[in-house]
Structure formats: structure tokens, C-alpha cells
N, C-alpha and C. Protein backbone atom coordinates (compact mmCIF):
# COMPACT_ATOMS: atom_id res chain seq x y z
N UNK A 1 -0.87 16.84 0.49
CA UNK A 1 0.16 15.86 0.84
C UNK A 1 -0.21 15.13 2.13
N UNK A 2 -1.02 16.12 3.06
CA UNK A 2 -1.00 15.54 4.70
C UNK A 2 -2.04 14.18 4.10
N UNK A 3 -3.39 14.66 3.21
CA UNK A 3 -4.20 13.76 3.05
C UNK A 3 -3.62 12.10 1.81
N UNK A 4 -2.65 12.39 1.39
CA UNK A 4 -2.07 11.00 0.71
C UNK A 4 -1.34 10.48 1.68
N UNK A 5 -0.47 10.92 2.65
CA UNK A 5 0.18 10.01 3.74
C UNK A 5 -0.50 9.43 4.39
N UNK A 6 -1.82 9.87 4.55
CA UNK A 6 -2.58 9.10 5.56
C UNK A 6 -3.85 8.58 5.04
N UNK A 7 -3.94 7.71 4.38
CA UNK A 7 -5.72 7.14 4.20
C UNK A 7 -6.27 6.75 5.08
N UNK A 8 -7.54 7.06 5.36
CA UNK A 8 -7.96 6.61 6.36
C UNK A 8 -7.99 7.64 7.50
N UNK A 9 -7.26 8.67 7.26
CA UNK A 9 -6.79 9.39 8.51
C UNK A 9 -6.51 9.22 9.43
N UNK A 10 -5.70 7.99 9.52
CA UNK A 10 -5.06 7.64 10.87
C UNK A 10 -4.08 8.39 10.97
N UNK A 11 -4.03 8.37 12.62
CA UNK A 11 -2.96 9.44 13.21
C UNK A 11 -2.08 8.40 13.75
N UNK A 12 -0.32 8.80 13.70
CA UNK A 12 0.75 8.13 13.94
C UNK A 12 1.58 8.89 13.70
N UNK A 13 3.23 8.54 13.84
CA UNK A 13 3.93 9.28 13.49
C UNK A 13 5.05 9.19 12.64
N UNK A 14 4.74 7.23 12.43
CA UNK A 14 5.29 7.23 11.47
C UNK A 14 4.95 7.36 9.77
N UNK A 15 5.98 7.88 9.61
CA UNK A 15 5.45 8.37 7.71
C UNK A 15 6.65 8.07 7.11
N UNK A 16 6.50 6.70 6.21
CA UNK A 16 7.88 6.57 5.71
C UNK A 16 7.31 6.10 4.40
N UNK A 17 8.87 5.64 2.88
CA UNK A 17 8.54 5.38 1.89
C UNK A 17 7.66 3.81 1.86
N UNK A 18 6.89 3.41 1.21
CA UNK A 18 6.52 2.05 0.74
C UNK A 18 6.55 2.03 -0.76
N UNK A 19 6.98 0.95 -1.08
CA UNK A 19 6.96 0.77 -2.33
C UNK A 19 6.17 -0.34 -2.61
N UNK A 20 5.22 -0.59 -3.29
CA UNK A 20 4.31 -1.79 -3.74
C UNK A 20 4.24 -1.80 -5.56
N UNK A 21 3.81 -3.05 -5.77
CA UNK A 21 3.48 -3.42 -7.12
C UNK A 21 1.88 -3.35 -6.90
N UNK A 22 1.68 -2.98 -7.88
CA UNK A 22 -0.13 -2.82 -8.31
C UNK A 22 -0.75 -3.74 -9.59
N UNK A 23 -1.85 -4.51 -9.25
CA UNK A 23 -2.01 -4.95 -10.58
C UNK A 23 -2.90 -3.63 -11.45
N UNK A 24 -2.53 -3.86 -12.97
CA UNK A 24 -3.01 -2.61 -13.99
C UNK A 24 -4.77 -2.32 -13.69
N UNK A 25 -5.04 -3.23 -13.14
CA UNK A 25 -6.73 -3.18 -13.03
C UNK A 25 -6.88 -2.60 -11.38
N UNK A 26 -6.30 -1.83 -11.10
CA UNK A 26 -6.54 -0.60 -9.86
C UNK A 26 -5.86 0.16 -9.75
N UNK A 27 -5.22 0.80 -11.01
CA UNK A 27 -4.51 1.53 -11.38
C UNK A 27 -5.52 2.89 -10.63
N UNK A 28 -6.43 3.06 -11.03
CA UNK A 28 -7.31 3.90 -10.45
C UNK A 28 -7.62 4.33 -9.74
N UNK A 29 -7.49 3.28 -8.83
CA UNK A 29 -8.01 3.44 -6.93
C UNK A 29 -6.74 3.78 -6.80
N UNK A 30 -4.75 4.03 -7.25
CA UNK A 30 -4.13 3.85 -6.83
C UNK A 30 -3.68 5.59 -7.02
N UNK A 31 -4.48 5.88 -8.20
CA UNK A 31 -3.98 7.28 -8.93
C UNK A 31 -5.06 8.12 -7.62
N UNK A 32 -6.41 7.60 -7.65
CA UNK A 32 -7.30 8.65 -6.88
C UNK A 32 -6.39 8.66 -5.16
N UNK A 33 -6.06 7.68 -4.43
CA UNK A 33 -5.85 7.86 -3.16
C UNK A 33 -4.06 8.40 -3.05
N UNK A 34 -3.25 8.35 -4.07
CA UNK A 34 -1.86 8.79 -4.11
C UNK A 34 -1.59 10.18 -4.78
N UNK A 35 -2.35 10.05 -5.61
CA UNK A 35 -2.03 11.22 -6.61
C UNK A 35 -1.43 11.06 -7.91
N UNK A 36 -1.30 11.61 -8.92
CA UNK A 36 -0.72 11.76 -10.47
C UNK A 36 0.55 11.46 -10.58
N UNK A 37 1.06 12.69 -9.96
CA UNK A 37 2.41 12.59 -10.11
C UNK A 37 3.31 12.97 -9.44
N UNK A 38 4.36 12.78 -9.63
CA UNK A 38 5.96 13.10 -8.58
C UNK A 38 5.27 13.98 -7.76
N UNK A 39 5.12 15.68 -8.00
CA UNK A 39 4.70 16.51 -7.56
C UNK A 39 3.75 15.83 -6.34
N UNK A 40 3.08 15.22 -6.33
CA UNK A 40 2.30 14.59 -5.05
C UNK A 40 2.48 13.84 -4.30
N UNK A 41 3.67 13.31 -4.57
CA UNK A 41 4.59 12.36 -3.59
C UNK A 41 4.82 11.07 -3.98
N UNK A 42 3.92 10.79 -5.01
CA UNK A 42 3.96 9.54 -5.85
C UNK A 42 4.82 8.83 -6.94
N UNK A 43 6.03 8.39 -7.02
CA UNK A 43 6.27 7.75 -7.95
C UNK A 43 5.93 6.90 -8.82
N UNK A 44 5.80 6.47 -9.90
CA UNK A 44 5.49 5.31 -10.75
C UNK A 44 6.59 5.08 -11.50
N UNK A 45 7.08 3.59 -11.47
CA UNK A 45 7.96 3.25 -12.05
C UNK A 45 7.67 1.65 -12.48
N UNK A 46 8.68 0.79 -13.69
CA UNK A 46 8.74 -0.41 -13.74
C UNK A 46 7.20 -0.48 -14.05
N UNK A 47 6.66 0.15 -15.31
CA UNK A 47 4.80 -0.26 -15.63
C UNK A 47 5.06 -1.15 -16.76
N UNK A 48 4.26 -1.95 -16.71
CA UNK A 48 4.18 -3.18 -17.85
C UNK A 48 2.83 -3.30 -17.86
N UNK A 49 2.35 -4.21 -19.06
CA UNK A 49 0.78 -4.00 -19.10
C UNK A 49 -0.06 -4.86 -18.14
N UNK A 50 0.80 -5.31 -17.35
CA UNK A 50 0.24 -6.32 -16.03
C UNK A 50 0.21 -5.62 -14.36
N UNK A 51 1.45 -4.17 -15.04
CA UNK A 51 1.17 -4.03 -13.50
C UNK A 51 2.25 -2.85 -13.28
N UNK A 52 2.00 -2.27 -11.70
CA UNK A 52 2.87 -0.73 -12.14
C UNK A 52 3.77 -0.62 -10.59
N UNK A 53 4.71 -0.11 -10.55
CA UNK A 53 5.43 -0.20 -9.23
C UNK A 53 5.17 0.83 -8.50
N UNK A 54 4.82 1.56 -7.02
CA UNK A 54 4.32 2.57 -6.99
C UNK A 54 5.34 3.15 -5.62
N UNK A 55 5.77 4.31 -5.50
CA UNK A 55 6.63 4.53 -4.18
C UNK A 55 5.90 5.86 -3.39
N UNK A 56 5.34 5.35 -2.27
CA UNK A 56 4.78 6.86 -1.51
C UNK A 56 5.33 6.83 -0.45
N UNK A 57 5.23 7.74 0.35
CA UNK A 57 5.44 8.20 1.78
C UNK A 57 4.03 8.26 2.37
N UNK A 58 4.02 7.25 3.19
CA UNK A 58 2.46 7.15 3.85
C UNK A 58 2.84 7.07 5.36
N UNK A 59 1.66 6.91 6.33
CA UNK A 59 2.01 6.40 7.75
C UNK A 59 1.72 4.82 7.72
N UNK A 60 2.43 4.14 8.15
CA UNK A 60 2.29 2.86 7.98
C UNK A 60 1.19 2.27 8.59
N UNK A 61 0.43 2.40 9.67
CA UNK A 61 -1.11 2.04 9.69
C UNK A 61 -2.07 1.87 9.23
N UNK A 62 -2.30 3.44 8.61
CA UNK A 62 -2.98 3.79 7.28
C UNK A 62 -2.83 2.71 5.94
N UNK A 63 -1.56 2.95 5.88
CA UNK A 63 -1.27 2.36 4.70
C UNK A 63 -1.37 0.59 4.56
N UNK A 64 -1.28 -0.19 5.90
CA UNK A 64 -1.66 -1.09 6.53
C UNK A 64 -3.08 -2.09 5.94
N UNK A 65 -4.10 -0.80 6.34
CA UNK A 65 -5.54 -0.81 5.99
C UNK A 65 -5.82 -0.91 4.76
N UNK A 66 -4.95 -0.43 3.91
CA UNK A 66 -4.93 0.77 2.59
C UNK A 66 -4.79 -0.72 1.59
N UNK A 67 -3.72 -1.59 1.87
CA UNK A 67 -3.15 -2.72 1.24
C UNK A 67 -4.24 -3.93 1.41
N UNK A 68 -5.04 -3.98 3.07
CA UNK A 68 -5.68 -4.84 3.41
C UNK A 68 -6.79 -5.40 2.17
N UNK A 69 -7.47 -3.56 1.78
CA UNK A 69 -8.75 -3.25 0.83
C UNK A 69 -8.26 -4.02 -0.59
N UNK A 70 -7.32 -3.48 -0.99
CA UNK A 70 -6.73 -4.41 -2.13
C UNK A 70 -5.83 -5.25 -1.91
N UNK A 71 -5.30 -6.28 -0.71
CA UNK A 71 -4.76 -7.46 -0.66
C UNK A 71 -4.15 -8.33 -2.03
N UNK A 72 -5.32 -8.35 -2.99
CA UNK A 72 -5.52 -9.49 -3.58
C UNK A 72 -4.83 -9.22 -5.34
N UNK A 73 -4.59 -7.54 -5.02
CA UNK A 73 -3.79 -6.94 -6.24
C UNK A 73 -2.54 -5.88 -5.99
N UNK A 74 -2.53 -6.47 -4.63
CA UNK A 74 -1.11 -5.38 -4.17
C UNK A 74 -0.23 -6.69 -3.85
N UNK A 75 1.39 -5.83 -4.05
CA UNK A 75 2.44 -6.99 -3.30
C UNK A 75 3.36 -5.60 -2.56
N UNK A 76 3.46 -5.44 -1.25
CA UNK A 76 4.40 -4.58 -0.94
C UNK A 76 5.44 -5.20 -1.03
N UNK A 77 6.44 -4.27 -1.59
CA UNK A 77 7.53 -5.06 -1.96
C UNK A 77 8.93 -4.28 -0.84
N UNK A 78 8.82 -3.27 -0.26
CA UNK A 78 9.34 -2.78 0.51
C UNK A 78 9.09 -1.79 1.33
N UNK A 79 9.10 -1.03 2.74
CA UNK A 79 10.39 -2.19 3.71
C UNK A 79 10.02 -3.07 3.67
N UNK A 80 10.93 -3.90 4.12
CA UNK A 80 10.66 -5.57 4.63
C UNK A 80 10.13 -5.26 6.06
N UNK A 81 10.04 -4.17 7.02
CA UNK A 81 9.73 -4.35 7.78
C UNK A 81 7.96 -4.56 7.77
N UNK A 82 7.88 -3.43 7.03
CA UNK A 82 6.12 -2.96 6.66
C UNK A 82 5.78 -4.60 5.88
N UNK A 83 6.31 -5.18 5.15
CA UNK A 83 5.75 -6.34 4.46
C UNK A 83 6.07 -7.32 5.16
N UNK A 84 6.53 -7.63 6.23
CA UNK A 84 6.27 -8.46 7.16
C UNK A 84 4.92 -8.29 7.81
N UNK A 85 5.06 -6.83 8.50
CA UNK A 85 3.43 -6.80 9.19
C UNK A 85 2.12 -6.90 8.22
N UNK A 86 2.57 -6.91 6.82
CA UNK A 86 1.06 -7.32 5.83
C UNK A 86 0.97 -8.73 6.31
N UNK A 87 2.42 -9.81 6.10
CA UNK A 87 2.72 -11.11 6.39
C UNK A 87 1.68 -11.33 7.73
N UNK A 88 2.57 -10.94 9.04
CA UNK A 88 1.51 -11.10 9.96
C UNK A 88 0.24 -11.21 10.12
N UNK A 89 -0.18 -9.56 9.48
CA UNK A 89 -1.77 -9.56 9.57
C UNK A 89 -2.36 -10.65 8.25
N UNK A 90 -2.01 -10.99 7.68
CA UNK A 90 -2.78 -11.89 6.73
C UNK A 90 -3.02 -13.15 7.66
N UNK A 91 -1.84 -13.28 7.76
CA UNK A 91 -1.72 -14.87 8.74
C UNK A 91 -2.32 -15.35 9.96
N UNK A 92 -2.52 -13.79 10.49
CA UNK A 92 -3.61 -14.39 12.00
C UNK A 92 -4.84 -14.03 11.49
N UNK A 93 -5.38 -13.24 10.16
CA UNK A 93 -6.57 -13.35 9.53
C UNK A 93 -7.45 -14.68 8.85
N UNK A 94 -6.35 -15.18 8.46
CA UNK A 94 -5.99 -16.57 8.01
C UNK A 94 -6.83 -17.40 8.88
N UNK A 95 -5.78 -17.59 9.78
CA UNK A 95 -5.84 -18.60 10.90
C UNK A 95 -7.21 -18.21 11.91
N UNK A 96 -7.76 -16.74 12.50
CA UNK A 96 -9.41 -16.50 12.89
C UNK A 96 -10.46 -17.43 11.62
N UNK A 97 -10.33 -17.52 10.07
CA UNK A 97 -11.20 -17.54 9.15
C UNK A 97 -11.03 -19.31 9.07
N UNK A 98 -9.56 -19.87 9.34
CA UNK A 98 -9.45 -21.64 8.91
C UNK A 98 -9.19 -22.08 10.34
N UNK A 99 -9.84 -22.15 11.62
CA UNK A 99 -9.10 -22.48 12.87
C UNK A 99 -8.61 -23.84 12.50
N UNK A 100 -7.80 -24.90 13.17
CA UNK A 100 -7.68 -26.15 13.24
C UNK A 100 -8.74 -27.00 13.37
């Protein structure tokens, strides 16, 4: 459990729920770094053949990084606090990669 809250092994102290959508094509990377099932802290819910809803308890840093790697097939969908700071970090990533 200590090793699914934290990818990456970052140390922090916060460890709270996130919930994200996954697209079906990293279903894999999502099962190897969370785990199977309930029993591992992982929920799966709301799966359609496009895509699967996923709820863990991670540290939000970690998990930070975790979203960064797959950006492009994750949507955190809650907290709003945690999916603001994806917001942020995309946006000053953004803005280093397109200056004015």
C-alpha cells in the first residue's frame, strides 16, 4: 500500500483520494502502478470501451509526476484542488516551451 501511494517515492505527507479518468489504452500502466483491486486501494468504476474512472489514495506530488508521464491520456477529475495544480503545471510548461 505504502508503495501505490507514492510513485516515485516521494516523501510528503499528504496522501489523499484522486480520482482520474484513464484512456482504455493505459489501462496497464494504471493496473501495474495502482494495483487490481479494491483490496489495494484502487477503485475502478464508470469503464466504457474508451476509458475507465480510477480512485486512489496517493501523495499528491507523486501523483503530480505520475499524471505528468501520461498527461495526454489522463483527466484528473478530482479534487479540484489537485486538478488545478495539473492546470498550473501544464500552463507554465506551456508557456517555458511557446514564450511570446
Amino acid at each position: 500500500m505504502y508503495m501505490m501511494q507514492r510513485p516515485y517515492m516521494m516523501s510528503g505527507n499528504e496522501v489523499a483520494r484522486v480520482i482520474f479518468r484513464a484512456d482504455s489504452n493505459i489501462v496497464g500502466h494504471v493496473l501495474d502502478q495502482f494495483g487490481f483491486h479494491h483490496e489495494d486501494g484502487a477503485i475502478y468504476t464508470n469503464k466504457t470501451e474508451d476509458t475507465v474512472d480510477v480512485s486512489v489514495f496517493v501523495n499528491f506530488d507523486a501523483m503530480l509526476f505520475w499524471v505528468l508521464q501520461f498527461g495526454q491520456y489522463i483527466e484528473v477529475l478530482q479534487p479540484q484542488s489537485f486538478r488545478k495544480n495539473v492546470i498550473d503545471t501544464v500552463t507554465k510548461m506551456y508557456e517555458k516551451y511557446n514564450p511570446p
